[in-house]
N, C-alpha and C. Protein backbone atom coordinates (compact mmCIF):
# COMPACT_ATOMS: atom_id res chain seq x y z
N UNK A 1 165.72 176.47 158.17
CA UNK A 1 166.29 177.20 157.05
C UNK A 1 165.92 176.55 155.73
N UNK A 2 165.82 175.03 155.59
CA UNK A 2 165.36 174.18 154.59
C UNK A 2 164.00 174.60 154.18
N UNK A 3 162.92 175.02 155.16
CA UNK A 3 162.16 174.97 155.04
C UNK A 3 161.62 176.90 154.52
N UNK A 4 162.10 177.26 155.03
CA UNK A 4 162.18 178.93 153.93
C UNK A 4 163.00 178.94 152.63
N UNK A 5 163.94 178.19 152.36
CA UNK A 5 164.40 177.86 150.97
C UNK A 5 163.47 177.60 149.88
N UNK A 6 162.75 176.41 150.53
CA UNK A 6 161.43 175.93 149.81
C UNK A 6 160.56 176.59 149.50
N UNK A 7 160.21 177.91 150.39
CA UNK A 7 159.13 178.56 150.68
C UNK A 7 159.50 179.37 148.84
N UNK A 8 160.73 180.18 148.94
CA UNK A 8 161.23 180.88 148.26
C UNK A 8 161.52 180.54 146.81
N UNK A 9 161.71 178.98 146.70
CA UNK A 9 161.32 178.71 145.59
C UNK A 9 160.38 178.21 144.97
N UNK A 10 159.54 178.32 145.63
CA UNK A 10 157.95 177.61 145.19
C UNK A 10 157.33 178.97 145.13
N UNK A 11 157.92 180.30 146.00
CA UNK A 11 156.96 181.71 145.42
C UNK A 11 157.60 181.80 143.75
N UNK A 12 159.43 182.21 143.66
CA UNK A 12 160.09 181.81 142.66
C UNK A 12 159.02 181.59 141.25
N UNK A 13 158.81 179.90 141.63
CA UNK A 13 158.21 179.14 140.68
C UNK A 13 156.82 179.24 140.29
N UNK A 14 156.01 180.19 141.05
CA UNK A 14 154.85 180.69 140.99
C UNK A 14 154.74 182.22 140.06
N UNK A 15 155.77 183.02 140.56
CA UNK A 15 156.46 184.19 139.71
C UNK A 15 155.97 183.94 138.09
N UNK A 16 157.09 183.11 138.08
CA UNK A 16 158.09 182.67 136.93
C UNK A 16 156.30 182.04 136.07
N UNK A 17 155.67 181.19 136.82
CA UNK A 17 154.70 180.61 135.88
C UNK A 17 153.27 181.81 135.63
N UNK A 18 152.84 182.55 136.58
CA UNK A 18 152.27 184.22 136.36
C UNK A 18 152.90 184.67 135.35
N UNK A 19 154.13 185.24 135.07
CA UNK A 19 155.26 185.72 133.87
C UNK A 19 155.38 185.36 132.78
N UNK A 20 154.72 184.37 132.55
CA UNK A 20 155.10 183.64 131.29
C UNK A 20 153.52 183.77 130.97
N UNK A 21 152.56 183.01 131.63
CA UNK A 21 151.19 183.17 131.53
C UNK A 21 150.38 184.61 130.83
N UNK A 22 151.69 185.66 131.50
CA UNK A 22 150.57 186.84 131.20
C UNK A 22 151.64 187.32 129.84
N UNK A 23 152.94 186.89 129.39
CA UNK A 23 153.29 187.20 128.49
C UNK A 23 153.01 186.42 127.12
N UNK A 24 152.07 185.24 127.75
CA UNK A 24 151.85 184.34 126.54
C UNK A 24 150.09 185.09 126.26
N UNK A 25 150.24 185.85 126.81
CA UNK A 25 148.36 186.53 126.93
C UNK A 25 147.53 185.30 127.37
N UNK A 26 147.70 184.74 128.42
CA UNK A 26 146.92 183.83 128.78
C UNK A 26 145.82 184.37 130.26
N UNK A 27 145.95 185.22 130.30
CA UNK A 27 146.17 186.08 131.71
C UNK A 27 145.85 187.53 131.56
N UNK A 28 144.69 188.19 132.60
CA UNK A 28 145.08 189.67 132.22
C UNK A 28 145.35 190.37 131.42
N UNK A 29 144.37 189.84 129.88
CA UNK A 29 144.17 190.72 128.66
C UNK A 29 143.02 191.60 128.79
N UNK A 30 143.32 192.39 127.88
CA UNK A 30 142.07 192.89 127.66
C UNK A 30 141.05 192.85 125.80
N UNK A 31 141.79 191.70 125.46
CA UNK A 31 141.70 191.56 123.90
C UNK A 31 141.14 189.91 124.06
N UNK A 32 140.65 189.12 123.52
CA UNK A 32 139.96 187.78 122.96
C UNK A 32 140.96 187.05 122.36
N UNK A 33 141.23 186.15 122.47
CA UNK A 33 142.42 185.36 121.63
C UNK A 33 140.97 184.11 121.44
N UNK A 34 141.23 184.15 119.53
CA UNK A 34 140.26 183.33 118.56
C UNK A 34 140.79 182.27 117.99
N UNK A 35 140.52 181.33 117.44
CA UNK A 35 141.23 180.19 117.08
C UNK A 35 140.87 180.63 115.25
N UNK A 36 141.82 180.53 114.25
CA UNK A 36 141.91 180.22 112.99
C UNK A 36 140.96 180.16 112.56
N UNK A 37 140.09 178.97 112.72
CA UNK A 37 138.53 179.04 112.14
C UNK A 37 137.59 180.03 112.38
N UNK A 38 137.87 180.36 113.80
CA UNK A 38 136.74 181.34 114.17
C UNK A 38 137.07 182.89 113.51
N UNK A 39 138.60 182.90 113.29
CA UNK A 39 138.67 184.18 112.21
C UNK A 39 138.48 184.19 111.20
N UNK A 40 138.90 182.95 110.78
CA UNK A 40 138.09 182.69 109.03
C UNK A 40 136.64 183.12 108.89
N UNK A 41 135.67 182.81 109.88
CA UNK A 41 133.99 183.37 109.80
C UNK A 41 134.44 184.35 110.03
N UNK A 42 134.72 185.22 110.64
CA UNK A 42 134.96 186.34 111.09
C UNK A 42 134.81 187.27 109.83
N UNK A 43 136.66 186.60 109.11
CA UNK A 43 137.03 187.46 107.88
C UNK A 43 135.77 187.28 106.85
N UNK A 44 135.02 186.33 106.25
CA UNK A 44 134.40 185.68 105.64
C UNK A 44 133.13 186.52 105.53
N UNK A 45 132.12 187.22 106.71
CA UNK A 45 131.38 187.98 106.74
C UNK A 45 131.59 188.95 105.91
N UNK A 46 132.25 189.53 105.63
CA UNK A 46 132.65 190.55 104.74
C UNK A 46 131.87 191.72 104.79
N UNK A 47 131.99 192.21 106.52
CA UNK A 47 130.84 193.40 106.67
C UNK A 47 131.74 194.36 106.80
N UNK A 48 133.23 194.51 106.21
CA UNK A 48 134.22 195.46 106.03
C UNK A 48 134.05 196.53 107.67
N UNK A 49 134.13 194.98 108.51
CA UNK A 49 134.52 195.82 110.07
C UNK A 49 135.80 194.85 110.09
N UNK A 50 136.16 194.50 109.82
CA UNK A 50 137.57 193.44 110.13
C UNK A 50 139.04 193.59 109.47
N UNK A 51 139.81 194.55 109.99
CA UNK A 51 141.04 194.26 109.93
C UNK A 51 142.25 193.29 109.83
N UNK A 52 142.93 192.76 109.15
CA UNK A 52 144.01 191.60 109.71
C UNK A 52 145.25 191.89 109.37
N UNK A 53 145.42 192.19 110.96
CA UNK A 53 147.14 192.67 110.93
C UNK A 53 148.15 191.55 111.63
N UNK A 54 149.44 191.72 110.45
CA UNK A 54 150.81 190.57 110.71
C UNK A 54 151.44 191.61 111.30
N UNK A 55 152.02 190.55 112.57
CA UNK A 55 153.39 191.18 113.22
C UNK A 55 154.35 190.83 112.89
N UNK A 56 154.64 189.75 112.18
CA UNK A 56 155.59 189.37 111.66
C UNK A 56 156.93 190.19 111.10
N UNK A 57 157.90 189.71 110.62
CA UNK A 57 159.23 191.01 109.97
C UNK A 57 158.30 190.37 108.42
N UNK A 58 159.12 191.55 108.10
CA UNK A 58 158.93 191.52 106.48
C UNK A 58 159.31 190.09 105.73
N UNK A 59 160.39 189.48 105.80
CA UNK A 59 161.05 188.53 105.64
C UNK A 59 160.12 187.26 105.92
N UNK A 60 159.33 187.41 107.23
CA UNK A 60 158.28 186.04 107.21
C UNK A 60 157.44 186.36 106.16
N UNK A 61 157.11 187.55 106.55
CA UNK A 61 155.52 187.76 105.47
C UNK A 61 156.09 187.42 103.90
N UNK A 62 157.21 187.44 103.84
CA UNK A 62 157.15 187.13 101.90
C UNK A 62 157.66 185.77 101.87
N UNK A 63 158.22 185.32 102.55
CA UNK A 63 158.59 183.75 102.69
C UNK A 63 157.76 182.57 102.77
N UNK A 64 157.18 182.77 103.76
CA UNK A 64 156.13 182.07 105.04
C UNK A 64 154.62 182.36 104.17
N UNK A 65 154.29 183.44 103.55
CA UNK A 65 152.90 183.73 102.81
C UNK A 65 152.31 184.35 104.31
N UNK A 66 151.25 185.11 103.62
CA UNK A 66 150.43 185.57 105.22
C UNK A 66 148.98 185.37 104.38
N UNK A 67 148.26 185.87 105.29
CA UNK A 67 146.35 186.27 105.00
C UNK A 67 146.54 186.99 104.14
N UNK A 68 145.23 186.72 103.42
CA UNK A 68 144.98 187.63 102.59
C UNK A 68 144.44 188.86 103.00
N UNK A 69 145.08 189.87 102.36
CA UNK A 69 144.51 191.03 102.39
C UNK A 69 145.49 191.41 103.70
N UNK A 70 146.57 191.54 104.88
CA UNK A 70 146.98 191.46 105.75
C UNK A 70 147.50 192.86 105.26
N UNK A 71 147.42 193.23 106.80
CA UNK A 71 148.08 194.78 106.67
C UNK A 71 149.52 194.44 107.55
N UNK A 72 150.89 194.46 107.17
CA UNK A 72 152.21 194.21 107.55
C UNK A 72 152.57 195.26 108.63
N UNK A 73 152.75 195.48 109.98
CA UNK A 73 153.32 196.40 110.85
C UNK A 73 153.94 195.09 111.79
N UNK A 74 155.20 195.08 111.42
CA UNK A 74 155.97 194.29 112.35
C UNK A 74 156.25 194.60 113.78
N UNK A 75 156.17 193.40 115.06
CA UNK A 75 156.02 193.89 116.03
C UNK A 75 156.86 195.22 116.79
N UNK A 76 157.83 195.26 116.62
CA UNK A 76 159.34 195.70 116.30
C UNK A 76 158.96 197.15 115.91
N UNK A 77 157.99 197.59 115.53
CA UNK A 77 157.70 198.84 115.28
C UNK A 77 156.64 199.46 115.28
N UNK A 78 155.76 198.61 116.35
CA UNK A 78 154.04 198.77 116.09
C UNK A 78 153.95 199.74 116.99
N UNK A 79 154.35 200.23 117.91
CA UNK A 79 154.65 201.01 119.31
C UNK A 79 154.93 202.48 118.65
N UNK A 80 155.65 202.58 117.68
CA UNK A 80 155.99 203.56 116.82
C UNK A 80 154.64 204.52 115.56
N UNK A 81 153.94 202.91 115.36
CA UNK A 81 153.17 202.70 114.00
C UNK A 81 151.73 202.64 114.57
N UNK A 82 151.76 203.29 115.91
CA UNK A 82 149.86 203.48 116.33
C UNK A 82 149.58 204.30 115.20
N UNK A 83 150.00 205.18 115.05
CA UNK A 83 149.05 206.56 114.52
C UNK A 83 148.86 205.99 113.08
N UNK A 84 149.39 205.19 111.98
CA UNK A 84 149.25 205.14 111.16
C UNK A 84 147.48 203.70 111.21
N UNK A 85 147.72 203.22 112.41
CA UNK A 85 146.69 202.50 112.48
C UNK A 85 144.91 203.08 112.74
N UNK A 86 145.25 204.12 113.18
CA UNK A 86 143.83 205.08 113.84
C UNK A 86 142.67 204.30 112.94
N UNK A 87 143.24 205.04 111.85
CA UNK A 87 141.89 204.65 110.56
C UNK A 87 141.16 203.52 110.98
N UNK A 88 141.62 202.15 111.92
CA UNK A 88 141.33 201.05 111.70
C UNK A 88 140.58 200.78 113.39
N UNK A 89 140.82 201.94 114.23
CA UNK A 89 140.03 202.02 115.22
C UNK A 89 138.73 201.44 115.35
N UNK A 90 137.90 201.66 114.43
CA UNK A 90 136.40 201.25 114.61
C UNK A 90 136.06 199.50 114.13
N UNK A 91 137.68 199.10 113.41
CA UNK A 91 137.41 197.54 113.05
C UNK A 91 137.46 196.81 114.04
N UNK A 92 137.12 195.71 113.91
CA UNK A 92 137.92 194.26 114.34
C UNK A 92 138.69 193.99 114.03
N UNK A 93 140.27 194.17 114.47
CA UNK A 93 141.69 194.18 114.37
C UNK A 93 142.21 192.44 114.58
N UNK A 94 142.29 191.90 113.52
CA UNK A 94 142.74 190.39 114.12
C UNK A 94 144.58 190.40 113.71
N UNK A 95 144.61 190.25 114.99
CA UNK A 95 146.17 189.99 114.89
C UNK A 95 147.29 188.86 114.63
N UNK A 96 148.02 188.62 114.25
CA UNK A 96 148.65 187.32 114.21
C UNK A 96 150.07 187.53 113.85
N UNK A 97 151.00 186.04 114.62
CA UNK A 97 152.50 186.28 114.10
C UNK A 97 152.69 184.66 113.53
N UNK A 98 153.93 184.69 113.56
CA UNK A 98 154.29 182.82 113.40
C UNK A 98 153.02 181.67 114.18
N UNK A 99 153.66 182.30 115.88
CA UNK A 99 153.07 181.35 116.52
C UNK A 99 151.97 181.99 117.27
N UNK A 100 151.38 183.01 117.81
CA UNK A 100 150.92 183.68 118.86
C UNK A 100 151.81 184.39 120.12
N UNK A 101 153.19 184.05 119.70
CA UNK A 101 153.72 185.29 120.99
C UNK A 101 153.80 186.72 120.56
N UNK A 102 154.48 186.72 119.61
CA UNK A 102 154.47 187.96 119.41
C UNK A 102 153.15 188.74 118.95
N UNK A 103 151.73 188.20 118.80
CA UNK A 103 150.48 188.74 118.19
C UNK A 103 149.77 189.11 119.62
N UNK A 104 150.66 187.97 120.55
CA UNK A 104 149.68 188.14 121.92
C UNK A 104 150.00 189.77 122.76
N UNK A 105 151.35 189.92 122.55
CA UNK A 105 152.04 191.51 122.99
C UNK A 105 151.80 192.51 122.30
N UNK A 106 151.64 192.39 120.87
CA UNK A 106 151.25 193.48 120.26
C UNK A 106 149.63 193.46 120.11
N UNK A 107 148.85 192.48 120.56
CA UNK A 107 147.70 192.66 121.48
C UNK A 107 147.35 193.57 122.85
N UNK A 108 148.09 193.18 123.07
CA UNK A 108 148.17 193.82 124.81
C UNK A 108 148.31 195.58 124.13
N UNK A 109 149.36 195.67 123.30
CA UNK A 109 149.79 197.06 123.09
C UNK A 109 148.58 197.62 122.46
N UNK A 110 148.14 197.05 121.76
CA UNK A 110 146.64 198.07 120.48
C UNK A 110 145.68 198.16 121.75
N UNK A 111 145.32 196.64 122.49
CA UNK A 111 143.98 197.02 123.44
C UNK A 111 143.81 198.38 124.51
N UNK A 112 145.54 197.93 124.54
CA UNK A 112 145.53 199.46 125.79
C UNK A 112 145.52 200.59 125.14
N UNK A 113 145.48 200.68 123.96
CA UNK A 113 145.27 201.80 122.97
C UNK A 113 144.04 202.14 122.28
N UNK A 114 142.78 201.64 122.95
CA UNK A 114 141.89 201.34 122.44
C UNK A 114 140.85 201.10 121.10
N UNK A 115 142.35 199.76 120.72
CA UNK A 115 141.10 198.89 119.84
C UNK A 115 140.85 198.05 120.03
N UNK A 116 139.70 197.53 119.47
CA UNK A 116 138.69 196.30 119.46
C UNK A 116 140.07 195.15 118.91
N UNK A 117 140.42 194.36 119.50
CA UNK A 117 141.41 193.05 119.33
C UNK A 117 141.23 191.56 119.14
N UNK A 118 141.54 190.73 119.18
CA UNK A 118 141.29 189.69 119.12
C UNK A 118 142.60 189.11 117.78
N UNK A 119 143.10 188.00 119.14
CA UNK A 119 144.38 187.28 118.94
C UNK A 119 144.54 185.96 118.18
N UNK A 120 144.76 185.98 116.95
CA UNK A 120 144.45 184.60 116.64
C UNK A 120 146.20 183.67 117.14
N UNK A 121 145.04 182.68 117.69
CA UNK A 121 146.03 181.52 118.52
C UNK A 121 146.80 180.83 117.39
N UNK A 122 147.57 180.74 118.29
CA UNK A 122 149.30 179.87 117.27
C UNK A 122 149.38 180.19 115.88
N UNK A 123 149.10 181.47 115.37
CA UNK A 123 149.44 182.38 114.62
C UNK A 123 149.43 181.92 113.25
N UNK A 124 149.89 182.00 111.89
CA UNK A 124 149.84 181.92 111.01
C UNK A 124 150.19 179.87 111.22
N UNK A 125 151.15 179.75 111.77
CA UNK A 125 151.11 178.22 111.99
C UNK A 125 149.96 177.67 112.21
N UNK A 126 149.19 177.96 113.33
CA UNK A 126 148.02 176.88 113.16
C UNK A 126 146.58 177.45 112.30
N UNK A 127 146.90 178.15 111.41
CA UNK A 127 145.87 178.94 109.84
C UNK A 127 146.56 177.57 108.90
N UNK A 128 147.57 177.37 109.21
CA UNK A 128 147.93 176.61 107.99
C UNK A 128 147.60 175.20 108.14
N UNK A 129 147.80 174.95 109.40
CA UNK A 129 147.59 173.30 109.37
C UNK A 129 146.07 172.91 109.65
N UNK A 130 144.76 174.47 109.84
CA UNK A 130 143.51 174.10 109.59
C UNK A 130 143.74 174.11 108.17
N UNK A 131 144.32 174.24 107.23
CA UNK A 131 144.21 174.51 105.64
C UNK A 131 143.61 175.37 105.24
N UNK A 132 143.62 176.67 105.97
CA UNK A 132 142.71 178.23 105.54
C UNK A 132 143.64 178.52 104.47
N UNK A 133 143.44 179.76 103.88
CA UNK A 133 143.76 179.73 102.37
C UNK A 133 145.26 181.06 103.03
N UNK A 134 146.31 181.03 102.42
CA UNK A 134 147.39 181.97 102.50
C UNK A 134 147.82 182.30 100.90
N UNK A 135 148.46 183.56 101.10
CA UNK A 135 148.35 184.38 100.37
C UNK A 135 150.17 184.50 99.88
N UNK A 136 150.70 184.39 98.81
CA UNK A 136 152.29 184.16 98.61
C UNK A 136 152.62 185.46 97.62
N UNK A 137 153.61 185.98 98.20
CA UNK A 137 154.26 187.06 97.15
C UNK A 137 155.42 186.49 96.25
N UNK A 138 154.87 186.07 94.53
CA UNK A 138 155.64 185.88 93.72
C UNK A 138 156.67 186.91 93.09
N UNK A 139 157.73 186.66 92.88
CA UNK A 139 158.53 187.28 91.83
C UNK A 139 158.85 187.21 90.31
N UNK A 140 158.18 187.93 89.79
CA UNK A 140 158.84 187.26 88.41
C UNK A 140 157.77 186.40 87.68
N UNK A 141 158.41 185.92 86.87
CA UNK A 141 157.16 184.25 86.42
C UNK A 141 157.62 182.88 86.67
């Protein structure tokens, strides 16, 4: 009986680490997850095929600063907010949140919707600590 306990939690623990894997998009995408720099060349080409969309809430994006030029559809409503994206079908859609969880799901959601994707890893956090350039909404003077 000890020995099917074990069995059951080592499938369990195999579950559980698949589950997390494919919700961290590590697993069974169908989109590219890019590192910071490699979107910086990306954006940098400036052959106006490249999109860069925040999942972020509104509240990060004016706090936190985002990319420049970032088109705001928070994850929270992107499921809702395909159709307003169409136009952007034929780009390179680079996605990003804080860290990469939430950029990695609303990855999953655009690819199966077919666009061209690609996830930038650990999200606006690790743009900042390569020192890529962010973009701040002032108020006032």
């Amino acid at each position: 009986m000890k020995k099917l306990s074990n069995i059951v939690f080592f499938i369990a623990i195999v579950c559980a680490a698949v589950f997390l894997l494919y919700q961290k998009g590590y697993i069974l995408t169908n989109y590219d997850s890019i590192t910071p720099l490699e979107a910086q060349s990306m954006i940098k080409k400036q052959d106006g095929n490249v999109t860069i969309l925040d999942v972020r809430t509104l509240g990060e994006y004016q706090q936190e600063g985002h990319l420049v030029n970032s088109l705001l559809i928070p994850s929270a409503t992107l499921a809702s907010q395909l159709d307003t994206l169409q136009k952007y079908k034929g780009t390179k859609l680079l996605v990003y949140c804080r860290s990469g969880n939430r950029s990695a799901k609303a990855s999953r959601v655009l690819s199966e919707h077919g666009f061209h994707v690609y996830n930038i890893k650990g999200g606006i956090q690790e743009w900042k600590k390569a020192h890529l350039p962010v973009e701040s909404i002032r108020y006032g003077r």
